[in-house]
N, C-alpha and C. Protein backbone atom coordinates (compact mmCIF):
# COMPACT_ATOMS: atom_id res chain seq x y z
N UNK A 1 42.12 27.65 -12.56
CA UNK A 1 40.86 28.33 -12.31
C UNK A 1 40.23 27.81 -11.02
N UNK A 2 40.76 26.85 -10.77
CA UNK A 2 39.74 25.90 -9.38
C UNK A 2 38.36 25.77 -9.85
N UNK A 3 37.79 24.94 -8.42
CA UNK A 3 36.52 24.87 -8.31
C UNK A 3 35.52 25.80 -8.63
N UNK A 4 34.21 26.19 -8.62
CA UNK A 4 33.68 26.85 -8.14
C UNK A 4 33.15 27.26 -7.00
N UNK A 5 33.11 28.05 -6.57
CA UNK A 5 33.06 28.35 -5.53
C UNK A 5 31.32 29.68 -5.29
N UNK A 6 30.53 29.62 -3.57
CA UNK A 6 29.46 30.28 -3.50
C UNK A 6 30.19 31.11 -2.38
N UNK A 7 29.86 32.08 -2.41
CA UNK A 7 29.63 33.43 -1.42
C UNK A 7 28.71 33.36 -0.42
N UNK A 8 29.00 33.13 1.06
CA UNK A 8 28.03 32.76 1.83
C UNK A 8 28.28 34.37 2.96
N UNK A 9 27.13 35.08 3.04
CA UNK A 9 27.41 36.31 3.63
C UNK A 9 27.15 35.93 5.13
N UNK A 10 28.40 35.94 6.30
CA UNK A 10 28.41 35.19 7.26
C UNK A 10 28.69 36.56 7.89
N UNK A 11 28.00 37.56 8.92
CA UNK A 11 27.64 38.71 9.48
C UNK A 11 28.65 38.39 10.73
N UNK A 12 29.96 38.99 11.16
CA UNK A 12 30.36 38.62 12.36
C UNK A 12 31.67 40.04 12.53
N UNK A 13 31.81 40.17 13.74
CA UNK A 13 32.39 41.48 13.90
C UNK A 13 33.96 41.29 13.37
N UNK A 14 34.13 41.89 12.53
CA UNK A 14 35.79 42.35 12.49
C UNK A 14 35.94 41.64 11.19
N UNK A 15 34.47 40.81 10.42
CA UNK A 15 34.66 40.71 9.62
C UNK A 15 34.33 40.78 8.10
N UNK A 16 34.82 40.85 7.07
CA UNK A 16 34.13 41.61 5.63
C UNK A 16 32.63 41.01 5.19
N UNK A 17 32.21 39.85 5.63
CA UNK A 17 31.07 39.87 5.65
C UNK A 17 30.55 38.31 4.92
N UNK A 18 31.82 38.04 4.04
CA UNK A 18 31.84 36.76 2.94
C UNK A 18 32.64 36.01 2.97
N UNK A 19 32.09 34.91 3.05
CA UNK A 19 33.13 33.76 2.77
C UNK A 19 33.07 32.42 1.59
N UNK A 20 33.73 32.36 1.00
CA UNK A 20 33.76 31.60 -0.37
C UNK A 20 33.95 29.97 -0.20
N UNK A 21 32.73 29.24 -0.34
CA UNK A 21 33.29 27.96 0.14
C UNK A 21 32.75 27.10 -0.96
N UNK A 22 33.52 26.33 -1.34
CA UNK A 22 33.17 24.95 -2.61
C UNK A 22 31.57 25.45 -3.01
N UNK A 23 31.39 25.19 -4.03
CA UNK A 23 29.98 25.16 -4.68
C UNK A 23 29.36 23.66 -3.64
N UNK A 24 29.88 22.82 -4.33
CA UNK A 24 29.26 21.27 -4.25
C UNK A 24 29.19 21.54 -2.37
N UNK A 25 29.95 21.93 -1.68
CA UNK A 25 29.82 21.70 -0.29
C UNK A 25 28.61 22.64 0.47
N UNK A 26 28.94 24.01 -0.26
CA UNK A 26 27.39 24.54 0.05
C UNK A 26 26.42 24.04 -0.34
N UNK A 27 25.80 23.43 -1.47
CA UNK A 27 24.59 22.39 -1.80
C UNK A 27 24.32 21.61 -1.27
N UNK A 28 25.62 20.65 -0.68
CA UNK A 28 25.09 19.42 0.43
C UNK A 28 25.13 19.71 1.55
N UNK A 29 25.47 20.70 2.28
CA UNK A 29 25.28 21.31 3.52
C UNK A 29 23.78 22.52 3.65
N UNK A 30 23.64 23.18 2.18
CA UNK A 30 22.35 23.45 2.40
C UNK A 30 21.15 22.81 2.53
N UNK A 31 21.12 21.92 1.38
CA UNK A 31 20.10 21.11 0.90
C UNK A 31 19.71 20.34 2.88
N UNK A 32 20.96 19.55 3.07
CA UNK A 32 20.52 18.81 4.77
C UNK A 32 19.90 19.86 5.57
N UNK A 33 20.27 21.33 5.53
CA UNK A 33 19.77 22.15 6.78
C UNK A 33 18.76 22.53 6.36
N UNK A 34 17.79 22.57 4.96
CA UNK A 34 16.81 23.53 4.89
C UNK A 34 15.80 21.83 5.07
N UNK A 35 16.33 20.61 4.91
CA UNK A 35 15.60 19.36 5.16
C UNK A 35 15.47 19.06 6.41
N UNK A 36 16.46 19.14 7.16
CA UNK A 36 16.03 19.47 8.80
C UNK A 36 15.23 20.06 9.43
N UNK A 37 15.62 21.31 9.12
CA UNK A 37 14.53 22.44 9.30
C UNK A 37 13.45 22.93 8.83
N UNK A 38 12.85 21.90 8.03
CA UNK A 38 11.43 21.61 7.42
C UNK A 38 10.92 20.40 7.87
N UNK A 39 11.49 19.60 8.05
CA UNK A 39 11.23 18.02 9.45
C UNK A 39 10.67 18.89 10.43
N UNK A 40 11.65 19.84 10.98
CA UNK A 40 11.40 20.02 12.43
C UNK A 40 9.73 20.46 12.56
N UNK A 41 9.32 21.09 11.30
CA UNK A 41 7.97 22.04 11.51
C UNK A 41 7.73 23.25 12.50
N UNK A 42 6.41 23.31 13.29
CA UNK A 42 6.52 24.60 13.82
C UNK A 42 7.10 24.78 14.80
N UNK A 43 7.09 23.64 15.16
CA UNK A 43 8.21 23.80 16.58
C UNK A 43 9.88 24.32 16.28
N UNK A 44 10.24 24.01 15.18
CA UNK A 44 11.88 24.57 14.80
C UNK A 44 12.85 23.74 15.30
N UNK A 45 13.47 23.95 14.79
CA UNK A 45 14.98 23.02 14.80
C UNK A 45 16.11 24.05 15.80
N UNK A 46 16.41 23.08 17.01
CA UNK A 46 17.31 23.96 17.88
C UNK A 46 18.53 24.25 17.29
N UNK A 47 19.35 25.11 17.26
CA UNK A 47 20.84 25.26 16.63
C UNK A 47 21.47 24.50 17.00
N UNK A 48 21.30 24.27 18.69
CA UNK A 48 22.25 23.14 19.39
C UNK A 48 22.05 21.68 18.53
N UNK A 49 21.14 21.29 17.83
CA UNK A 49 20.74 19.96 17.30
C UNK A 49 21.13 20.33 15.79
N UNK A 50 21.18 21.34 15.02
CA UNK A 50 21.61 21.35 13.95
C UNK A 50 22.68 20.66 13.36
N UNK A 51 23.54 20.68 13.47
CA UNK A 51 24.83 19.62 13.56
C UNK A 51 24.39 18.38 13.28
N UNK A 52 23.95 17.55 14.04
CA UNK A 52 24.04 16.08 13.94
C UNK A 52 22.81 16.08 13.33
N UNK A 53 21.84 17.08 13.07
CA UNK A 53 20.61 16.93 11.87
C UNK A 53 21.55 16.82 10.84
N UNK A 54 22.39 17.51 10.47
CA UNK A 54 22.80 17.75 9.37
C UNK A 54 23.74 16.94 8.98
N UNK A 55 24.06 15.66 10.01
CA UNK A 55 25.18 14.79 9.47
C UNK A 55 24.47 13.56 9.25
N UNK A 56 23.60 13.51 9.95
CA UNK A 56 22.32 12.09 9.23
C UNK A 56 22.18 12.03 7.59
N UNK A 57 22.03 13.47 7.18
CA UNK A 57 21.41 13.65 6.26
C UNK A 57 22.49 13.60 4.98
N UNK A 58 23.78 13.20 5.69
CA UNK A 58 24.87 13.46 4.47
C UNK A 58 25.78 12.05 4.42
N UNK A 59 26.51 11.44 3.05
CA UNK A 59 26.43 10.16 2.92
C UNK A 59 27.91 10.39 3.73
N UNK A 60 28.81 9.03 4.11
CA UNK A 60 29.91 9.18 4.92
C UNK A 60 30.90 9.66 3.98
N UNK A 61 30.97 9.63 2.63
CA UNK A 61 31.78 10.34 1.15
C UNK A 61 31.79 11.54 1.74
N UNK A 62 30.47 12.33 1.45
CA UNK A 62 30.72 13.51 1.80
C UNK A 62 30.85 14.03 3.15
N UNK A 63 30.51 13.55 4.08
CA UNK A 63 31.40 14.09 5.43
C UNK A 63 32.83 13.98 5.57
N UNK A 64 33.21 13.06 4.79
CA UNK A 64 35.01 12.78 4.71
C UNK A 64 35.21 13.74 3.78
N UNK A 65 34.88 14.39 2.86
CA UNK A 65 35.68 15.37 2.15
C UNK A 65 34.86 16.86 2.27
N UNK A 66 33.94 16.78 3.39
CA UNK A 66 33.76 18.14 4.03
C UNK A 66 34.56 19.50 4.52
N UNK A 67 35.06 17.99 5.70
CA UNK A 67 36.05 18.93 6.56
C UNK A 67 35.17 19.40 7.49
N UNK A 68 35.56 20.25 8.00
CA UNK A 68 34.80 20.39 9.23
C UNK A 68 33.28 20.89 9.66
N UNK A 69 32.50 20.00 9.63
CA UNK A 69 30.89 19.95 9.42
C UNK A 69 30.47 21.14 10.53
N UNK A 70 31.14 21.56 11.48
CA UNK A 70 30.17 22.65 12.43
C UNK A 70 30.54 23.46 11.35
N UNK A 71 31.86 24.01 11.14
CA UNK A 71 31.75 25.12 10.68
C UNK A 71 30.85 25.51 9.69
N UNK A 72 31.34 24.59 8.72
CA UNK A 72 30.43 24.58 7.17
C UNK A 72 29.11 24.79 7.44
N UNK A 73 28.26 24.03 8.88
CA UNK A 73 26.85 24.21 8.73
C UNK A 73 26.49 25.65 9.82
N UNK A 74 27.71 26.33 9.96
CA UNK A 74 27.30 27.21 10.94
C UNK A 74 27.46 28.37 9.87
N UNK A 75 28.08 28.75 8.74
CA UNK A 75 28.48 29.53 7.78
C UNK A 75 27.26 29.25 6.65
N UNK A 76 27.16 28.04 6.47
CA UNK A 76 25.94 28.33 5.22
C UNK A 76 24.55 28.40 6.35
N UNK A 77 24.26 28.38 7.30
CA UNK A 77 23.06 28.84 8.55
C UNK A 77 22.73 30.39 7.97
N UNK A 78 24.40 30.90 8.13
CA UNK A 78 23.95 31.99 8.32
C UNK A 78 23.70 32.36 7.21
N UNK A 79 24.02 32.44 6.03
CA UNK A 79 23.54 32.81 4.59
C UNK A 79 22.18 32.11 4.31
N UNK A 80 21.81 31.15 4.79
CA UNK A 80 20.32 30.84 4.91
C UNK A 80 19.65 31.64 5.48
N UNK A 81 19.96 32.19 6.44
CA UNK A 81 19.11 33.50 7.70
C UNK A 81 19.41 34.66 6.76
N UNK A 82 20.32 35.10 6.02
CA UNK A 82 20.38 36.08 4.96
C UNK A 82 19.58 36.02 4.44
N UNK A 83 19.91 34.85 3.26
CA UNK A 83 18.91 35.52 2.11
C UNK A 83 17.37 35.19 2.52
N UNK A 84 17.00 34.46 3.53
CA UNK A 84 15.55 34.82 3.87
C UNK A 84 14.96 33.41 3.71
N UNK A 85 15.74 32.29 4.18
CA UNK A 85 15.33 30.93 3.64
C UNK A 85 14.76 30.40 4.76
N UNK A 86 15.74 30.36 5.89
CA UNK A 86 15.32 30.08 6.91
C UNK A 86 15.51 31.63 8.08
N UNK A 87 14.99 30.90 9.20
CA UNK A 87 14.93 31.94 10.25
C UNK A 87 14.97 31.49 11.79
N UNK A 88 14.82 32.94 12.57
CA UNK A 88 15.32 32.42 13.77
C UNK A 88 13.87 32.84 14.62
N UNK A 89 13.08 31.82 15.47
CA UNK A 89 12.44 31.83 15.89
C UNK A 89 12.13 33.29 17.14
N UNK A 90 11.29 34.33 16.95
CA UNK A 90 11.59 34.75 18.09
C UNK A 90 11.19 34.49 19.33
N UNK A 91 11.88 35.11 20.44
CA UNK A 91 11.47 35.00 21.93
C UNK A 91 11.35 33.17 22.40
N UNK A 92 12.49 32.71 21.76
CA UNK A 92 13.09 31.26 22.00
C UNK A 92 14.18 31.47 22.86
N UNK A 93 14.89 30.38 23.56
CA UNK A 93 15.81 30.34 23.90
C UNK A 93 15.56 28.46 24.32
N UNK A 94 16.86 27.93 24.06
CA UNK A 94 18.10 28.19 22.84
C UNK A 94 17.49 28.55 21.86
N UNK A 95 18.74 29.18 20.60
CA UNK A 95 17.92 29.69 19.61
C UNK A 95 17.19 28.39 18.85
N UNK A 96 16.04 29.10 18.03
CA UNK A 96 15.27 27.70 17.05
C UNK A 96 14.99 28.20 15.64
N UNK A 97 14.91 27.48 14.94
CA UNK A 97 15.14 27.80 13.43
C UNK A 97 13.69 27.31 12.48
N UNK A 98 13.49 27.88 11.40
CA UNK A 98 12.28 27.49 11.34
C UNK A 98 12.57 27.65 10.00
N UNK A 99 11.76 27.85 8.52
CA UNK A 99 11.62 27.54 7.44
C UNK A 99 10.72 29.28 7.43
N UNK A 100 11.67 30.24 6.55
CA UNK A 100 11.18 31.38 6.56
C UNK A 100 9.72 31.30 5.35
């Protein structure tokens, strides 16, 4: 049966729209980005800084059985910007992220 596994709806051309990644890895990769990006306040959390926000926030256990931390935090980002958790600042550049 495996793990369980979450549905993270990751919007990108050419592709179906979902991607299925560990339960436990989406929780500790969400939980750090929506804690980052509530640190950051109104100013927002740059995307470019997302990453290493998000590896402070995770013990060295779980970065070793991550695997590859951009991706993971660039795939559950975007299902955060889905379902309406977080968001993308407008008329920023670089983009900035904020706590919807």
């Amino acid at each position: 049966m495996g793990e369980p596994k979450h549905p993270c709806r990751t919007p990108a051309q050419g592709r179906n729209g979902v991607t299925n990644i560990p339960l436990w890895k989406f929780v500790a990769v969400r939980t750090a980005i929506l804690n980052a990006v509530a640190a950051s306040g109104e100013e927002g959390l740059a995307f470019q800084d997302l990453r290493e926000a998000v590896r402070v926030r995770l013990s060295e256990d779980t970065l070793t059985n991550l695997g590859s931390l951009g991706w993971h935090v660039t795939t559950v980002k975007l299902e955060l910007e889905v379902a309406g958790d977080i968001k993308r600042m407008a008329r920023t550049t670089p983009q900035r992220l904020v706590v919807a």
